[in-house]
PDB file of N, CA and C in Angstrom:
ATOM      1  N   UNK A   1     162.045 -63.054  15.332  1.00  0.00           N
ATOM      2  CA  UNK A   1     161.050 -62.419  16.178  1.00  0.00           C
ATOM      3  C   UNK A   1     160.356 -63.502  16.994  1.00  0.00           C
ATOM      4  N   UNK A   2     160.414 -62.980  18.045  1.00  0.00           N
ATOM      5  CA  UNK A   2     159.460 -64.573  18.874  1.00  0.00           C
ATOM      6  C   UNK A   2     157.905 -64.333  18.748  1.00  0.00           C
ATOM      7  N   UNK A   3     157.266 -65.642  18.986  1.00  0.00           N
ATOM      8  CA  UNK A   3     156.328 -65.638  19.366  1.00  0.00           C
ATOM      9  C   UNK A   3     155.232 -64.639  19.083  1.00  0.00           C
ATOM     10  N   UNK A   4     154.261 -64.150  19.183  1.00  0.00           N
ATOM     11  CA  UNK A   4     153.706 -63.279  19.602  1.00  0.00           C
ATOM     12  C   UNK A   4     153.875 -61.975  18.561  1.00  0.00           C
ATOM     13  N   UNK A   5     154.462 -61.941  17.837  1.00  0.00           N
ATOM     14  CA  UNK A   5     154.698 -60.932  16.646  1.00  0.00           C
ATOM     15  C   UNK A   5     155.507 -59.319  17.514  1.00  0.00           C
ATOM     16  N   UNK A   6     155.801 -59.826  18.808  1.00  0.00           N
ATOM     17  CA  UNK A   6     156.628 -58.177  19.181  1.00  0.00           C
ATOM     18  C   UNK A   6     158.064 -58.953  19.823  1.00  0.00           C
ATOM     19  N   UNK A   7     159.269 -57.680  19.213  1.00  0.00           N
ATOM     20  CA  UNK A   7     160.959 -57.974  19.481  1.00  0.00           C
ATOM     21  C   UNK A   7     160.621 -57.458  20.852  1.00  0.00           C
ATOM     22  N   UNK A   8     161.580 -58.544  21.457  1.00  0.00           N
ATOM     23  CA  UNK A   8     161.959 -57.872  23.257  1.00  0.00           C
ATOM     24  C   UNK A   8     162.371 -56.707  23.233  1.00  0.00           C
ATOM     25  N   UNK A   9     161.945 -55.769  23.905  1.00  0.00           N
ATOM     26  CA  UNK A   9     162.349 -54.485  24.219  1.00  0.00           C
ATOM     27  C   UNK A   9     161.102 -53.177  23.671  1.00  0.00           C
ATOM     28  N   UNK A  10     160.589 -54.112  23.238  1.00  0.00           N
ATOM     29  CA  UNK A  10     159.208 -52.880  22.162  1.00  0.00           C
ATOM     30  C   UNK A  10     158.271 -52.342  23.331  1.00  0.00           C
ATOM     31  N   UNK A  11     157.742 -51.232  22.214  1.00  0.00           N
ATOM     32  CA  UNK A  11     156.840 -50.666  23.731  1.00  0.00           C
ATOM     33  C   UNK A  11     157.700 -49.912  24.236  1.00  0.00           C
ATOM     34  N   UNK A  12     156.730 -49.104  25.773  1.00  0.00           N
ATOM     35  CA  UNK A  12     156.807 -48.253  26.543  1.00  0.00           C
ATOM     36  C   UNK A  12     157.415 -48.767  27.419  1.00  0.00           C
ATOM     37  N   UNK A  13     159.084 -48.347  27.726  1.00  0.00           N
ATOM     38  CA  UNK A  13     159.702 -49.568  28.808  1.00  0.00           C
ATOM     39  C   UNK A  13     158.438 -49.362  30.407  1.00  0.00           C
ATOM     40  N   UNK A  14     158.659 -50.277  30.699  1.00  0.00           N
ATOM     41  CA  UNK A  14     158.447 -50.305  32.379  1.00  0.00           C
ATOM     42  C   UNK A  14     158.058 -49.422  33.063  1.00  0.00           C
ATOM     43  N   UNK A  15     156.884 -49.141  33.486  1.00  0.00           N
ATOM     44  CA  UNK A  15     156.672 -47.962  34.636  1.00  0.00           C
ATOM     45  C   UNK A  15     156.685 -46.493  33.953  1.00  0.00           C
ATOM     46  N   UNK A  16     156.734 -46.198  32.963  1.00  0.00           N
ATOM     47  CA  UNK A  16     156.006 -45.058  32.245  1.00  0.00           C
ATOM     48  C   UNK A  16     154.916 -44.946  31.910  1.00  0.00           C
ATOM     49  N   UNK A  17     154.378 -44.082  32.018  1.00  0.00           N
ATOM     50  CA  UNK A  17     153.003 -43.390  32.469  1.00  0.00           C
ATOM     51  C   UNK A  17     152.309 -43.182  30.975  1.00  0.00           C
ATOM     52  N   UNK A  18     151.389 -43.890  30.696  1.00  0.00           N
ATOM     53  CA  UNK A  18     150.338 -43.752  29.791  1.00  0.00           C
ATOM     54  C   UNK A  18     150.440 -41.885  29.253  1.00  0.00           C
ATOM     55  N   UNK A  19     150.415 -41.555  27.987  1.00  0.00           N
ATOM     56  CA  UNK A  19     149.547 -39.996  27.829  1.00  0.00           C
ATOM     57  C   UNK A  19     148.279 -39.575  27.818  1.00  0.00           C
ATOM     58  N   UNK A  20     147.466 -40.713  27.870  1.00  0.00           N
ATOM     59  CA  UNK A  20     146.321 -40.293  27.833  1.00  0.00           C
ATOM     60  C   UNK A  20     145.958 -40.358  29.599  1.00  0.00           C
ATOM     61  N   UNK A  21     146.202 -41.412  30.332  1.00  0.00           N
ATOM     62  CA  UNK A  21     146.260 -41.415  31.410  1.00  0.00           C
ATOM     63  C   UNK A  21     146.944 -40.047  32.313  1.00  0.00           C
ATOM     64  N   UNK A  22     147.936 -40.316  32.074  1.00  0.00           N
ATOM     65  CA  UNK A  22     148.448 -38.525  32.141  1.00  0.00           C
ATOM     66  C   UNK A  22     147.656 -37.575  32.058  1.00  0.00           C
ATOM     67  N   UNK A  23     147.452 -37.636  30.836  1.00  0.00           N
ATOM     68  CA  UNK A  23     146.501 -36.005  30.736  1.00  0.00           C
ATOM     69  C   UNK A  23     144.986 -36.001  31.738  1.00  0.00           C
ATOM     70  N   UNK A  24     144.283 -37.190  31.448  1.00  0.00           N
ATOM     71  CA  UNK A  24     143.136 -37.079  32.537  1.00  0.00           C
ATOM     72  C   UNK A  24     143.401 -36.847  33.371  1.00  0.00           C
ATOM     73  N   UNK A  25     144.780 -37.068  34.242  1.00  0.00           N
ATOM     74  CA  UNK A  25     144.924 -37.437  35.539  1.00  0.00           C
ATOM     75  C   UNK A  25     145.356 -35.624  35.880  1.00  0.00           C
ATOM     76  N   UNK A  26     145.791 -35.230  34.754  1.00  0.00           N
ATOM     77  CA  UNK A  26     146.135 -33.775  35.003  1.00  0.00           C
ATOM     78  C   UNK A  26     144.632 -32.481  34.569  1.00  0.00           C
ATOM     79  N   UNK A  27     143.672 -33.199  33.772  1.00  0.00           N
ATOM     80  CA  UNK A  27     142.263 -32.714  33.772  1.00  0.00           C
ATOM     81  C   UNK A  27     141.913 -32.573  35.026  1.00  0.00           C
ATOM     82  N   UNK A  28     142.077 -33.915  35.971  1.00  0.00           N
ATOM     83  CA  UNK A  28     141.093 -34.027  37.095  1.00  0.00           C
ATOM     84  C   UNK A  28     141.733 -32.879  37.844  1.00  0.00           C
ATOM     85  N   UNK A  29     142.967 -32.870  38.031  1.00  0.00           N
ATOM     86  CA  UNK A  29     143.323 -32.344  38.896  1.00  0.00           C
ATOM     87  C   UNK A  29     143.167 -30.640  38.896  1.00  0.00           C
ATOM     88  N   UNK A  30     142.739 -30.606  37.528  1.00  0.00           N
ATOM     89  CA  UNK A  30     143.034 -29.252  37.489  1.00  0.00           C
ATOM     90  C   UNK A  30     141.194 -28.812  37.775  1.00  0.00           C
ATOM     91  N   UNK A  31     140.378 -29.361  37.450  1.00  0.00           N
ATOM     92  CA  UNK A  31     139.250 -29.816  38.099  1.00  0.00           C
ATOM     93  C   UNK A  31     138.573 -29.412  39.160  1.00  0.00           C
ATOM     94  N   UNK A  32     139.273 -30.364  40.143  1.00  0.00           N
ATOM     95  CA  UNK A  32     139.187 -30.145  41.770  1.00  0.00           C
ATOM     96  C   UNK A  32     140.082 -29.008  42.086  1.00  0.00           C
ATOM     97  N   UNK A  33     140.784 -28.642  41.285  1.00  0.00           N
ATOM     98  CA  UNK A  33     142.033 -26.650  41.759  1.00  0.00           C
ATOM     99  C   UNK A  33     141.035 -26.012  41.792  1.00  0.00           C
ATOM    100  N   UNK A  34     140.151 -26.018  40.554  1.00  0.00           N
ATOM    101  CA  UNK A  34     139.362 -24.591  39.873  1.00  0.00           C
ATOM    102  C   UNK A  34     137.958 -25.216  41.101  1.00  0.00           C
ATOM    103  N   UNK A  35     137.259 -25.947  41.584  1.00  0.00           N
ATOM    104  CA  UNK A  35     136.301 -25.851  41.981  1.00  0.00           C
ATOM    105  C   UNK A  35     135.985 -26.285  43.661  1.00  0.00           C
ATOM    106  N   UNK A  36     137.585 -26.035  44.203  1.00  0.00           N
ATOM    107  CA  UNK A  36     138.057 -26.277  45.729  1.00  0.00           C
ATOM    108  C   UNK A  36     137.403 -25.328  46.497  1.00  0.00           C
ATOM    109  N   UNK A  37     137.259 -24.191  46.049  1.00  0.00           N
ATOM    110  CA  UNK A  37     136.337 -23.312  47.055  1.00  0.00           C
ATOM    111  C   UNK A  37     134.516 -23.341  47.261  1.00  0.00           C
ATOM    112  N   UNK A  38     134.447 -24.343  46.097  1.00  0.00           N
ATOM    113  CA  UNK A  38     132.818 -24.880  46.286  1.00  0.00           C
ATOM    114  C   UNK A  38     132.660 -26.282  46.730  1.00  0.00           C
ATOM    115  N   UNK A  39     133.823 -26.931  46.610  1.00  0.00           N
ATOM    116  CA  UNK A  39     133.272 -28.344  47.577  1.00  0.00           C
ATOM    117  C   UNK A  39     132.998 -28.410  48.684  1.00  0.00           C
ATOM    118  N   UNK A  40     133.582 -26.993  49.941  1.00  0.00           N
ATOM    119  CA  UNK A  40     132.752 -26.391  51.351  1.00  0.00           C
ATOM    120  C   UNK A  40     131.725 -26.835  51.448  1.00  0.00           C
ATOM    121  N   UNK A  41     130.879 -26.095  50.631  1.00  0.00           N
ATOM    122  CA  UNK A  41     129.715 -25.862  50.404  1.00  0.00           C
ATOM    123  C   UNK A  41     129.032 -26.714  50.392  1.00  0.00           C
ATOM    124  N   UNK A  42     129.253 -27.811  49.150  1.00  0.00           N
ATOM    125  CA  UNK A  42     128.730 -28.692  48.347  1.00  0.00           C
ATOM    126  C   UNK A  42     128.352 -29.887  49.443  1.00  0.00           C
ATOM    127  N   UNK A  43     129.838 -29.764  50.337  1.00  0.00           N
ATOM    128  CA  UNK A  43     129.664 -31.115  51.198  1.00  0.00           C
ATOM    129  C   UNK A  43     128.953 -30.787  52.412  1.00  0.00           C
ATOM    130  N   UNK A  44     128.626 -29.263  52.898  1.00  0.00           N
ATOM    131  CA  UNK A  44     128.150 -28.939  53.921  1.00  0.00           C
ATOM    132  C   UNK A  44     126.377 -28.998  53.426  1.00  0.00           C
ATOM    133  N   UNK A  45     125.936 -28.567  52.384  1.00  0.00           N
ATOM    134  CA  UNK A  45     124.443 -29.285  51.857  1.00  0.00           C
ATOM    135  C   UNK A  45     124.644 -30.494  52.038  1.00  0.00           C
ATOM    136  N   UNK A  46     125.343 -31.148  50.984  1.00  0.00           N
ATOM    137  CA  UNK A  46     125.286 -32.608  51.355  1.00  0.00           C
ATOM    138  C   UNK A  46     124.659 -33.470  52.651  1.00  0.00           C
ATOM    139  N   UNK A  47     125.704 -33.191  53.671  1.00  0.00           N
ATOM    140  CA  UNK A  47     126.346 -33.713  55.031  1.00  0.00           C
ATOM    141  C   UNK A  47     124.415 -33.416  56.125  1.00  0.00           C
ATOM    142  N   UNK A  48     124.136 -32.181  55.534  1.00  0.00           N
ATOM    143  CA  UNK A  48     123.007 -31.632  56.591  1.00  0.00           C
ATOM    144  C   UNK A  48     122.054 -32.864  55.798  1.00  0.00           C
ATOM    145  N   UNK A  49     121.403 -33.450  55.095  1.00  0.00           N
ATOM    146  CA  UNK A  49     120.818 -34.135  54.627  1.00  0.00           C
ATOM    147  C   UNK A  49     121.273 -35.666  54.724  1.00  0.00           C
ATOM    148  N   UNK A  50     122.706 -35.605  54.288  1.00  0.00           N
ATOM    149  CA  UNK A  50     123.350 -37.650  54.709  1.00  0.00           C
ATOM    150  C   UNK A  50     124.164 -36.984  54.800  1.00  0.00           C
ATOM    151  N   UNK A  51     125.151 -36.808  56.957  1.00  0.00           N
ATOM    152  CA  UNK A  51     126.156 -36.811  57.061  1.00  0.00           C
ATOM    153  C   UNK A  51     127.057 -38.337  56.514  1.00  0.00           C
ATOM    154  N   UNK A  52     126.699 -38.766  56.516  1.00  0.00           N
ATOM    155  CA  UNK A  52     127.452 -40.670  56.007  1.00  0.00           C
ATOM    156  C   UNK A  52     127.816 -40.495  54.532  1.00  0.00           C
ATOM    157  N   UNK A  53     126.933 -39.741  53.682  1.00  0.00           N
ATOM    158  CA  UNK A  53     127.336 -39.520  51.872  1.00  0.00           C
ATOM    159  C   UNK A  53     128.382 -38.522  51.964  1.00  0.00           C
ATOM    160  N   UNK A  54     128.294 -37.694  52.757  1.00  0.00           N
ATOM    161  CA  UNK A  54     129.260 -36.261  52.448  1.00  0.00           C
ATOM    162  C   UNK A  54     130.730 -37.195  53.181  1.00  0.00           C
ATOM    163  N   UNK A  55     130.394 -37.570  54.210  1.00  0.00           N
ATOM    164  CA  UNK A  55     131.290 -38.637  54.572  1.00  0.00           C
ATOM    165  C   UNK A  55     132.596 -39.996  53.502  1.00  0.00           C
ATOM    166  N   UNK A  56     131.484 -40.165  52.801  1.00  0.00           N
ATOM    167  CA  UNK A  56     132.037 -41.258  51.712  1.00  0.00           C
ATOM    168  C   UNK A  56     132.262 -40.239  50.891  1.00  0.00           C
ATOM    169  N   UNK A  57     132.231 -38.979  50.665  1.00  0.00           N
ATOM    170  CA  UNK A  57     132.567 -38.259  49.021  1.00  0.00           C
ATOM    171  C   UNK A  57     133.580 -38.006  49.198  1.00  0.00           C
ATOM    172  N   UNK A  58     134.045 -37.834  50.720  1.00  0.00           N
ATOM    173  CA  UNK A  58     135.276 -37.089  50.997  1.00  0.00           C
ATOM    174  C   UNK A  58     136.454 -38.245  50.805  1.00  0.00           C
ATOM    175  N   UNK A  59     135.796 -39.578  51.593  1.00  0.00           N
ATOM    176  CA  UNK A  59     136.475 -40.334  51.178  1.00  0.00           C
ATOM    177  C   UNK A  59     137.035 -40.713  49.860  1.00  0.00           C
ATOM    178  N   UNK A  60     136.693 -40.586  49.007  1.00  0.00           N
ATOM    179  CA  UNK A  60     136.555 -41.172  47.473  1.00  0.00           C
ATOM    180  C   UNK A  60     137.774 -40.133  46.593  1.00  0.00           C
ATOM    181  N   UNK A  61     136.939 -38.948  46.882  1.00  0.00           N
ATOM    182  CA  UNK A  61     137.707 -37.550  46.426  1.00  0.00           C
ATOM    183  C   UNK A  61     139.511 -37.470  47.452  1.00  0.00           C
ATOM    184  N   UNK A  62     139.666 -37.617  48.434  1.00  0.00           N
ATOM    185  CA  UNK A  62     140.986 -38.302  48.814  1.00  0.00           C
ATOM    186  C   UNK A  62     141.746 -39.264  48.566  1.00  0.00           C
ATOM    187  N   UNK A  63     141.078 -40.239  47.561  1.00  0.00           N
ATOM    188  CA  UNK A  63     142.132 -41.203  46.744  1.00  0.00           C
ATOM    189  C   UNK A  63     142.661 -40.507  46.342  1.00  0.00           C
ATOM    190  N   UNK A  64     142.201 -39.581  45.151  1.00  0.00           N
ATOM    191  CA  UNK A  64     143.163 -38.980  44.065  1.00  0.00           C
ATOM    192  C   UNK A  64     143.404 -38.120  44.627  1.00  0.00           C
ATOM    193  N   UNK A  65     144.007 -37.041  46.040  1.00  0.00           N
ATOM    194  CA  UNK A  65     144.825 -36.530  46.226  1.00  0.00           C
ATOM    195  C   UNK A  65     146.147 -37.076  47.054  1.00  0.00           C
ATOM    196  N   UNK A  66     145.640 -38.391  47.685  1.00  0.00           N
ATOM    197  CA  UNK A  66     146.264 -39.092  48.497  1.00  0.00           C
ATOM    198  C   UNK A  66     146.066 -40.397  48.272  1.00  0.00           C
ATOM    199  N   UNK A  67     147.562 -40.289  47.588  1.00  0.00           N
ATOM    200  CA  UNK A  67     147.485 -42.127  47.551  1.00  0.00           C
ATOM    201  C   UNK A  67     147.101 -43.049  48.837  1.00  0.00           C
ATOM    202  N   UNK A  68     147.063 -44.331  48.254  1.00  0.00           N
ATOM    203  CA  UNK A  68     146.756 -45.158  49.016  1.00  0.00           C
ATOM    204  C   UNK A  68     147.819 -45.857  49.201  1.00  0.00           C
ATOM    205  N   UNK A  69     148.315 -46.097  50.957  1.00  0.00           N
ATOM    206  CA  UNK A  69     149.776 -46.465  51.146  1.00  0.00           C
ATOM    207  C   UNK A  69     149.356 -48.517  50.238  1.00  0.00           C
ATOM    208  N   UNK A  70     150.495 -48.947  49.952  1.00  0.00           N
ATOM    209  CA  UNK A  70     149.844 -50.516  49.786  1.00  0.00           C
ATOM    210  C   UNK A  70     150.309 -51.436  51.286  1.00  0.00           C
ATOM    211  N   UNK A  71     149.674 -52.326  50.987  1.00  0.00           N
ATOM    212  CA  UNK A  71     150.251 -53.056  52.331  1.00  0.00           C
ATOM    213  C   UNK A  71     151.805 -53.802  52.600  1.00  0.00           C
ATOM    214  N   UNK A  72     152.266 -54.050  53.621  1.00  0.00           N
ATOM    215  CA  UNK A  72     153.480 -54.332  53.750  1.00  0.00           C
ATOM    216  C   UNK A  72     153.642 -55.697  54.534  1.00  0.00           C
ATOM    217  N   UNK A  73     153.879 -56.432  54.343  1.00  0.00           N
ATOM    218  CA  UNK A  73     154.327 -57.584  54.795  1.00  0.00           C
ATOM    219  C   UNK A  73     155.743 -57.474  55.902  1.00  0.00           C
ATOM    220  N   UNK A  74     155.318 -57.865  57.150  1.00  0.00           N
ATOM    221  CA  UNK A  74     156.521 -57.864  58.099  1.00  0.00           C
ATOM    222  C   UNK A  74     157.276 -59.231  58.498  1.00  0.00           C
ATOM    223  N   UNK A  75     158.227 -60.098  58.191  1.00  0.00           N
ATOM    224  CA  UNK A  75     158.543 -60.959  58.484  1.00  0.00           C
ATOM    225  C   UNK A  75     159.749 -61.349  59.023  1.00  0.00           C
ATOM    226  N   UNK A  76     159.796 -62.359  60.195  1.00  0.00           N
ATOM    227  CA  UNK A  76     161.075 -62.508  60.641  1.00  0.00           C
ATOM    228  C   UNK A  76     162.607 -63.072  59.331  1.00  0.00           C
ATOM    229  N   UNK A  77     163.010 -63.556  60.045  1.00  0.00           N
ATOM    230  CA  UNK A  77     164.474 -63.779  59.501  1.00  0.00           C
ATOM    231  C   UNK A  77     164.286 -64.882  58.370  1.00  0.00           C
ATOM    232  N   UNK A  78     164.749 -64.667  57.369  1.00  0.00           N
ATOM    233  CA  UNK A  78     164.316 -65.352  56.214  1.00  0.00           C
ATOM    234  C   UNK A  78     163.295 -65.897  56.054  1.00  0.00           C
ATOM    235  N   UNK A  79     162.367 -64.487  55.516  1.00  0.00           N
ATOM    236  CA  UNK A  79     160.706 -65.059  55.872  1.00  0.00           C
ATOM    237  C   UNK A  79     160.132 -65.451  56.458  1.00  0.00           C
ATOM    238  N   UNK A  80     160.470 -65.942  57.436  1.00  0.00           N
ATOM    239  CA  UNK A  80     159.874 -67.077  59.043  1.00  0.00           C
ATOM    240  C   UNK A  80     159.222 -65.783  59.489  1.00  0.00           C
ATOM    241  N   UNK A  81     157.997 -66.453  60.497  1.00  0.00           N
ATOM    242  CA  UNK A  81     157.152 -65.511  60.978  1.00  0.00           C
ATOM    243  C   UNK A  81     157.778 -64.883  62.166  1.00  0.00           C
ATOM    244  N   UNK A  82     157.203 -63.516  62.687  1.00  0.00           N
ATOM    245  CA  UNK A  82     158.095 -63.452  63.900  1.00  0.00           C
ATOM    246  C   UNK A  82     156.982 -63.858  65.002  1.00  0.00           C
ATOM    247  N   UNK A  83     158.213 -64.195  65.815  1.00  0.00           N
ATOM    248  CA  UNK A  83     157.429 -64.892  67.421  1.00  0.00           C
ATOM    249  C   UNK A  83     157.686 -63.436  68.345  1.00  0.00           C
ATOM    250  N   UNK A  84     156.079 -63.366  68.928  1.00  0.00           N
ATOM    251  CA  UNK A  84     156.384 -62.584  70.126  1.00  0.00           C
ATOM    252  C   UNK A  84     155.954 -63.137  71.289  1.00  0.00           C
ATOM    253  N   UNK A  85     156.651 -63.496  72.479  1.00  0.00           N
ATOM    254  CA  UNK A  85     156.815 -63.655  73.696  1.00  0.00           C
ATOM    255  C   UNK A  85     156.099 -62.759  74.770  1.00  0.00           C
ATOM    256  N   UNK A  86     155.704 -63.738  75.401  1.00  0.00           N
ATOM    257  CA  UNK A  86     154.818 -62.315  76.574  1.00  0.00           C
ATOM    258  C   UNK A  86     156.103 -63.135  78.059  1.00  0.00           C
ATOM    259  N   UNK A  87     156.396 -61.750  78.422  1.00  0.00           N
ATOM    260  CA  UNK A  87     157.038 -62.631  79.857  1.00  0.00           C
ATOM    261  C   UNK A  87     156.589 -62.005  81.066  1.00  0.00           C
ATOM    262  N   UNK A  88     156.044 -62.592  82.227  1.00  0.00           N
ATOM    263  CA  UNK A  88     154.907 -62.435  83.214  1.00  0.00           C
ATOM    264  C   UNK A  88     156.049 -61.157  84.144  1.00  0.00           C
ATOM    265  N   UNK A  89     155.554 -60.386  84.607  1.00  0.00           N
ATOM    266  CA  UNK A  89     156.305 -59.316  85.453  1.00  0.00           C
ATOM    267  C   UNK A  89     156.695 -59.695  86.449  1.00  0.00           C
ATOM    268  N   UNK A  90     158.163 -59.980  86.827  1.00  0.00           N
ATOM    269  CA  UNK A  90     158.540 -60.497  88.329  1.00  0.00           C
ATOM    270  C   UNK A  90     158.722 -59.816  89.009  1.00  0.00           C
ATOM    271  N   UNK A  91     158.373 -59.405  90.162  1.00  0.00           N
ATOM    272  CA  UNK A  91     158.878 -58.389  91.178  1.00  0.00           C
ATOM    273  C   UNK A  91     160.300 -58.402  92.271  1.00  0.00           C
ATOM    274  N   UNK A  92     161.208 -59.812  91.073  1.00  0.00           N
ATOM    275  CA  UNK A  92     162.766 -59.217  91.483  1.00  0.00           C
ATOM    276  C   UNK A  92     163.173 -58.224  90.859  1.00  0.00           C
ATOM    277  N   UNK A  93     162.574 -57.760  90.280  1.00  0.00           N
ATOM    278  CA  UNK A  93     163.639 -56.847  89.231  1.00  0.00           C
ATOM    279  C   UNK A  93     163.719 -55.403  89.849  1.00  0.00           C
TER     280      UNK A  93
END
């Protein structure tokens, strides 16, 4: 056994999803199902008092229906940066 008292391979392989995580994640959701026809409301009080809070709730409450894309790295040809060129408009063309 190495190191550390656990055989390679133990555990939850790779990229499987917690159950407890799971289940909250399926609480919440079921959550915001059952109480979608009062957040109207909720955010339209809100908003008349701090349009900017009803603003950020919406934000917040759209993580968890919509992920967040991650960022992407664009790079030229074997990682090298890419070059962009400006070329001045000739009026032979």
């Amino acid at each position: 056994m190495p190191r550390g008292g656990k055989r390679p391979g133990a555990g939850r392989p790779k990229g499987t999803p917690n159950k407890v995580t799971s289940d909250v994640r399926e609480a919440f959701a079921s959550l915001l199902e059952r109480n979608a026809p009062k957040f109207d409301g909720w955010l339209n009080k809100v908003g008349t008092e701090d349009p900017a809070r009803a603003l950020d709730l919406v934000a917040k409450l759209a993580e968890y229906h919509v992920p967040k894309l991650q960022r992407t790295e664009v790079t030229g040809l074997n990682g090298k940066p890419i070059v962009v060129q400006s070329i001045e408009n000739d009026d032979r063309i």
